[in-house]
N, C-alpha and C. Protein backbone atom coordinates (compact mmCIF):
# COMPACT_ATOMS: atom_id res chain seq x y z
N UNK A 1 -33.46 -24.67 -68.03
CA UNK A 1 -34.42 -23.59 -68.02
C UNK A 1 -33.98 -22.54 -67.00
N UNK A 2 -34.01 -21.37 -67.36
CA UNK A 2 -33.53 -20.25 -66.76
C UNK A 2 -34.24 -19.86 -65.66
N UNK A 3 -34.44 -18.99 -64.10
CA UNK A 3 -35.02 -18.88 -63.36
C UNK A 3 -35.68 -17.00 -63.77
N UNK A 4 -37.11 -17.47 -64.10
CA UNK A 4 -37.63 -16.05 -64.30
C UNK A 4 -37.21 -14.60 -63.50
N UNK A 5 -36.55 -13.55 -63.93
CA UNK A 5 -36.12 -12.66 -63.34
C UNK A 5 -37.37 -11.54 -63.74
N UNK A 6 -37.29 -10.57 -62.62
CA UNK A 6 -38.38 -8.96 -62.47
C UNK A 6 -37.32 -8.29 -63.48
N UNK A 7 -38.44 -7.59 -64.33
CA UNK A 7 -37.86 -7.01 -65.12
C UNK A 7 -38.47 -4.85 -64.81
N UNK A 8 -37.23 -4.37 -64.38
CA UNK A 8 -37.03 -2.92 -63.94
C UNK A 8 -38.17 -2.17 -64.45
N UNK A 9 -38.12 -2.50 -65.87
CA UNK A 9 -38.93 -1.33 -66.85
C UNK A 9 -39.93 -2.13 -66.55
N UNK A 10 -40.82 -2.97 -66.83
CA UNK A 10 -41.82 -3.71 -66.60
C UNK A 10 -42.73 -3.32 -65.26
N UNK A 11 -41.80 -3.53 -64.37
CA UNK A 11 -42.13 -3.63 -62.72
C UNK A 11 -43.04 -2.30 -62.07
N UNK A 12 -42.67 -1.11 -63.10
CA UNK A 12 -43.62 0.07 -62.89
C UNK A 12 -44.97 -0.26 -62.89
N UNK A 13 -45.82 -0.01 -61.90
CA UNK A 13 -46.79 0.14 -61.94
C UNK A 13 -47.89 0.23 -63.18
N UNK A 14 -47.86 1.68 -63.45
CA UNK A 14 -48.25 1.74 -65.15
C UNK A 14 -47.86 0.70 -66.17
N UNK A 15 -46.21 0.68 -66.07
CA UNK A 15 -46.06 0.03 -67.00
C UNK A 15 -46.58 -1.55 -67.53
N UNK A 16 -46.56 -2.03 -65.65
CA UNK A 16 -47.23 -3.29 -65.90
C UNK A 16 -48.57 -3.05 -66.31
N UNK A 17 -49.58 -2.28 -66.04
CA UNK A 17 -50.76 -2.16 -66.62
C UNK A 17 -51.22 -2.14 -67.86
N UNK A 18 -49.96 -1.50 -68.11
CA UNK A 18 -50.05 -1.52 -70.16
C UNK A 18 -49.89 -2.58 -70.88
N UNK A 19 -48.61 -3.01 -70.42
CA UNK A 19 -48.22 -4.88 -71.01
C UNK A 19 -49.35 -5.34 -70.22
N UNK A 20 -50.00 -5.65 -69.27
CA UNK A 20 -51.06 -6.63 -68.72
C UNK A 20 -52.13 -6.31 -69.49
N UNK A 21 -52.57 -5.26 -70.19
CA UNK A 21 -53.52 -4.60 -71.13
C UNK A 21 -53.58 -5.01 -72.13
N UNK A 22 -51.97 -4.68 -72.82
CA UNK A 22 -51.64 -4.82 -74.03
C UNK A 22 -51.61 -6.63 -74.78
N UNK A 23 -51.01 -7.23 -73.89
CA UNK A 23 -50.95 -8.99 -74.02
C UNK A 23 -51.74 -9.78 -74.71
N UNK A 24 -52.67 -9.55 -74.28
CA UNK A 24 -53.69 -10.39 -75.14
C UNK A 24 -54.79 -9.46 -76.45
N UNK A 25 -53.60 -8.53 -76.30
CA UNK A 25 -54.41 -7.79 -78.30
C UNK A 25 -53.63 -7.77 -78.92
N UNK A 26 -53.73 -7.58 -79.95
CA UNK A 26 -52.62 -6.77 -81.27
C UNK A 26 -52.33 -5.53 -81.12
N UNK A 27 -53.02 -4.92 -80.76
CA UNK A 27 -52.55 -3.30 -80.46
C UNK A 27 -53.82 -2.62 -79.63
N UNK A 28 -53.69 -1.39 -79.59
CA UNK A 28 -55.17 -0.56 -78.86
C UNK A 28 -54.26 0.73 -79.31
N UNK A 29 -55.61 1.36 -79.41
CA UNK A 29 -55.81 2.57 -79.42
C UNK A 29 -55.53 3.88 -77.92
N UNK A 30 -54.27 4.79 -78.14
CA UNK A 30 -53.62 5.65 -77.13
C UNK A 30 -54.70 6.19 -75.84
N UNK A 31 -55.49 6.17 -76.75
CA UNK A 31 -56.99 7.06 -76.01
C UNK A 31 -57.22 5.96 -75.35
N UNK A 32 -57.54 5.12 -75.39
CA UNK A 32 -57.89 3.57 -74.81
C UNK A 32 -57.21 3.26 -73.48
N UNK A 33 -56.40 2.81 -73.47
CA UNK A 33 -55.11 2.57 -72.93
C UNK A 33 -55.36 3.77 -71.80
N UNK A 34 -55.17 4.73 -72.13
CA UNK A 34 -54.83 5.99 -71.21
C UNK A 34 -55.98 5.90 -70.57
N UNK A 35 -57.56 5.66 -70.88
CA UNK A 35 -58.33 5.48 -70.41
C UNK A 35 -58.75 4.54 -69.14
N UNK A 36 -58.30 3.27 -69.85
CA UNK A 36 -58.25 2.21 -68.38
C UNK A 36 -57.19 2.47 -67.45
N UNK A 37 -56.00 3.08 -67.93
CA UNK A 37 -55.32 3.60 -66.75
C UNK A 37 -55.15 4.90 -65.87
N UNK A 38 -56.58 5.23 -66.11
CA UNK A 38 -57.12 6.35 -65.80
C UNK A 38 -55.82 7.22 -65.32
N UNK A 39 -54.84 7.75 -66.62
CA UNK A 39 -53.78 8.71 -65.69
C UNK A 39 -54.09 9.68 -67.42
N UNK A 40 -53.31 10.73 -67.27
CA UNK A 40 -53.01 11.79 -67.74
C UNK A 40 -52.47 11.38 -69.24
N UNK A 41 -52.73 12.40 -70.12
CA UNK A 41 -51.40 11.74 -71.23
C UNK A 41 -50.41 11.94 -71.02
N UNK A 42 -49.99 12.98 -70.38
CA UNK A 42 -48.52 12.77 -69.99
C UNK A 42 -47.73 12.20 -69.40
N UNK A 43 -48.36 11.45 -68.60
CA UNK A 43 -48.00 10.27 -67.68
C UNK A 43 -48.12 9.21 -68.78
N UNK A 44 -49.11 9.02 -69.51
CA UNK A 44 -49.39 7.57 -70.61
C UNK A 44 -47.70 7.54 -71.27
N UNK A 45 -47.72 9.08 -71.90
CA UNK A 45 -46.71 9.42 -72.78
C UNK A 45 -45.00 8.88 -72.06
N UNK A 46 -44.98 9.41 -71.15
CA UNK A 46 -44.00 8.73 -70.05
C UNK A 46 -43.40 7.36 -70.28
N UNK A 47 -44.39 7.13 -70.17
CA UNK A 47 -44.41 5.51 -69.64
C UNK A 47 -44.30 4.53 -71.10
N UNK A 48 -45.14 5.18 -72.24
CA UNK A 48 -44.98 4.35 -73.49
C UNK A 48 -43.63 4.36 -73.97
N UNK A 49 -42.88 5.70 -73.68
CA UNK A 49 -41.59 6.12 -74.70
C UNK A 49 -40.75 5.16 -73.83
N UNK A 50 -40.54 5.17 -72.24
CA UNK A 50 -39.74 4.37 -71.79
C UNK A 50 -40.09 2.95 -72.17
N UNK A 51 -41.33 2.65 -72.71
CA UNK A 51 -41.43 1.19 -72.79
C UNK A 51 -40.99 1.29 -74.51
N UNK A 52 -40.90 1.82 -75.08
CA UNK A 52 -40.74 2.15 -77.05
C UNK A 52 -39.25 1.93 -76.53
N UNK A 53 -38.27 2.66 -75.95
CA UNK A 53 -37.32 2.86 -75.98
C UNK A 53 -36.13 1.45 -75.72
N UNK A 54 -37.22 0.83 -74.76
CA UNK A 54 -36.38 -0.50 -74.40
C UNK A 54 -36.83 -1.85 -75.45
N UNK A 55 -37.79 -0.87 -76.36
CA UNK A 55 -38.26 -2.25 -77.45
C UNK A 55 -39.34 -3.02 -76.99
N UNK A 56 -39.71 -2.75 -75.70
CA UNK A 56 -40.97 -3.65 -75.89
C UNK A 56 -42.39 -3.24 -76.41
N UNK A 57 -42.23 -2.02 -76.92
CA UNK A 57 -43.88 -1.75 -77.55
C UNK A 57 -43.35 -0.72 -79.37
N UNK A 58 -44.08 -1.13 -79.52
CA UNK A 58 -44.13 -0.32 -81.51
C UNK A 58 -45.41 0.83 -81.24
N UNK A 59 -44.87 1.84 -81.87
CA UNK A 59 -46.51 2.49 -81.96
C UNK A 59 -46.30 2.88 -83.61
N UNK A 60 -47.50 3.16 -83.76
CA UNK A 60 -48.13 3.30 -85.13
C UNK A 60 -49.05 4.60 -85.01
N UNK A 61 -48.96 5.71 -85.86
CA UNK A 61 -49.85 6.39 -86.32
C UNK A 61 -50.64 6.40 -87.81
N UNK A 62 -51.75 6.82 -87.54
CA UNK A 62 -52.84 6.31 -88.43
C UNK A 62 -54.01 7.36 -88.51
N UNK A 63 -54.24 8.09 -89.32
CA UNK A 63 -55.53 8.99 -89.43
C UNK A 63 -56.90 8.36 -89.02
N UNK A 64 -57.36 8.65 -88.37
CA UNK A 64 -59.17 8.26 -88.77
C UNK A 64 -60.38 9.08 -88.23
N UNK A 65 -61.13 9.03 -89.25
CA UNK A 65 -62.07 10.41 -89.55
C UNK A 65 -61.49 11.81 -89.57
N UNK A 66 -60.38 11.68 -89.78
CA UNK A 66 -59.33 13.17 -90.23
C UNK A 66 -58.60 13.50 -89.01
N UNK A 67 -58.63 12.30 -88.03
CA UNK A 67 -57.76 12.60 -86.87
C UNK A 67 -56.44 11.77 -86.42
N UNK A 68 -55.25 11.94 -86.29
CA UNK A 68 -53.97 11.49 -85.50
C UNK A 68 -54.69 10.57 -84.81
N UNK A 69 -54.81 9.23 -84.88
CA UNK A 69 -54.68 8.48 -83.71
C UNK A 69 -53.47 7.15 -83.84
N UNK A 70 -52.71 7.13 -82.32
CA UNK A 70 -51.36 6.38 -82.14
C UNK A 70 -52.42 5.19 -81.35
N UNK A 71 -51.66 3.86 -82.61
CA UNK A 71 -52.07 2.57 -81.58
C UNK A 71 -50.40 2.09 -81.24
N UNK A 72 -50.83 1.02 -80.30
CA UNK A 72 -49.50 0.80 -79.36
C UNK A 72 -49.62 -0.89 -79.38
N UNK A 73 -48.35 -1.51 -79.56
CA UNK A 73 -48.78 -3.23 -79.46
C UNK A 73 -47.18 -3.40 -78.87
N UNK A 74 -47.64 -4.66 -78.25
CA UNK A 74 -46.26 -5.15 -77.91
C UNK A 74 -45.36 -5.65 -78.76
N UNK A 75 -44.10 -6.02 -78.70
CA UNK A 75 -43.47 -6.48 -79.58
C UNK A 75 -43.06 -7.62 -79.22
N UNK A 76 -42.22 -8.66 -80.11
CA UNK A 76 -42.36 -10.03 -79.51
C UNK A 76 -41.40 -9.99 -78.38
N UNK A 77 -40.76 -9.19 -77.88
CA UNK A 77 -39.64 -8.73 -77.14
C UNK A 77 -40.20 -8.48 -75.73
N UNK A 78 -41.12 -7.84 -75.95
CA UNK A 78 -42.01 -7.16 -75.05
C UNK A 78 -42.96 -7.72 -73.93
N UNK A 79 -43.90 -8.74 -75.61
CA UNK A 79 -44.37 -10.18 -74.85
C UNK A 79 -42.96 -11.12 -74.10
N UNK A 80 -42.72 -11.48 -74.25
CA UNK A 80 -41.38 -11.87 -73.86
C UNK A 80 -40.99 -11.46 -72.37
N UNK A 81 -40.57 -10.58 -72.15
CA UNK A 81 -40.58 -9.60 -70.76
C UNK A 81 -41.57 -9.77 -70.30
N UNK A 82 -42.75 -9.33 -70.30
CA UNK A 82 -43.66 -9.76 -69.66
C UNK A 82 -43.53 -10.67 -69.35
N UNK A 83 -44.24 -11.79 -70.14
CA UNK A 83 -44.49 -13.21 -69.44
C UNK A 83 -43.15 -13.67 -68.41
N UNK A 84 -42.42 -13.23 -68.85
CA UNK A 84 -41.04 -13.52 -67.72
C UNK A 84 -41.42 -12.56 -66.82
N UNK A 85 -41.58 -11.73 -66.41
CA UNK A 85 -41.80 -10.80 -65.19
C UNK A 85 -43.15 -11.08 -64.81
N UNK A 86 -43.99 -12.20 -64.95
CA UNK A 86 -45.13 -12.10 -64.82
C UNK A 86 -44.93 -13.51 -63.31
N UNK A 87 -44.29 -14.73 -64.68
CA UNK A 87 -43.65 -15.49 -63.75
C UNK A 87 -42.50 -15.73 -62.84
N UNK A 88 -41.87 -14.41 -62.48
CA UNK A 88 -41.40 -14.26 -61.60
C UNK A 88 -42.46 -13.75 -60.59
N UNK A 89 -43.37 -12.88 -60.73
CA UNK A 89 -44.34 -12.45 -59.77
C UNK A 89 -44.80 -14.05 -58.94
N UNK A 90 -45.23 -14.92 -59.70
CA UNK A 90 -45.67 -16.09 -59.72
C UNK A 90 -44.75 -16.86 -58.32
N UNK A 91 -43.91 -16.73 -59.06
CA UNK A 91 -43.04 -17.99 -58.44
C UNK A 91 -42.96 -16.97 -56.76
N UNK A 92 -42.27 -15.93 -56.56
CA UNK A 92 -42.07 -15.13 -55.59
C UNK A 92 -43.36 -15.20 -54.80
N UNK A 93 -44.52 -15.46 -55.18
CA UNK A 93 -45.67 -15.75 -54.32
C UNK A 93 -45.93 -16.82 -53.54
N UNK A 94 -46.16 -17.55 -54.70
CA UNK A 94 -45.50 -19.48 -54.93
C UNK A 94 -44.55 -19.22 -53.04
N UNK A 95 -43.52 -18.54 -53.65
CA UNK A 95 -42.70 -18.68 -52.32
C UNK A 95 -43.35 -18.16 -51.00
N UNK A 96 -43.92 -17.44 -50.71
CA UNK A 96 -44.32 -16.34 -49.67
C UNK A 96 -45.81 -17.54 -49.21
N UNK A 97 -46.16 -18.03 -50.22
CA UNK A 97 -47.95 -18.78 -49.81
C UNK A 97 -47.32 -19.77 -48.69
């Protein structure tokens, strides 16, 4: 068994907020998301493309009630990273307690 490593893209602030968000749904809604992380869309926007880009999140657009809305889910790649950067947080504590 491999020793959990911090993963760069993950380790952002935001970013962890989104995968820690994102984990236990199938997807959410852009507005959503941007909401509990009470930042800007342009900052959301930031932060999703670098996380799209390295594969750990899919987004999807979808009309509803005649409007653009982008949902965002992890990918199994994504979950993946996470939970490995989660338990590295873990263990690195583990160490420090």
């Amino acid at each position: 068994m491999s020793i959990p490593q911090f993963d760069v893209v993950i380790h952002e602030p935001n970013r962890l907020q989104i995968c820690a968000f994102l984990a236990p749904l199938q997807n959410a809604e852009f507005q959503v998301l941007r909401d509990e992380l009470n930042v800007s869309d342009s900052v959301m926007s930031k932060h999703i493309k670098h996380l799209e880009k390295t594969g750990y999140v899919h987004l999807s657009k979808n009309k509803v009630n005649g409007r653009q809305r982008t949902w965002i889910q992890l990918t199994d790649s994504g979950r993946d990273a996470f939970k490995n950067h989660v338990e590295a947080l873990k263990r690195l504590a583990y160490l420090v307690d």
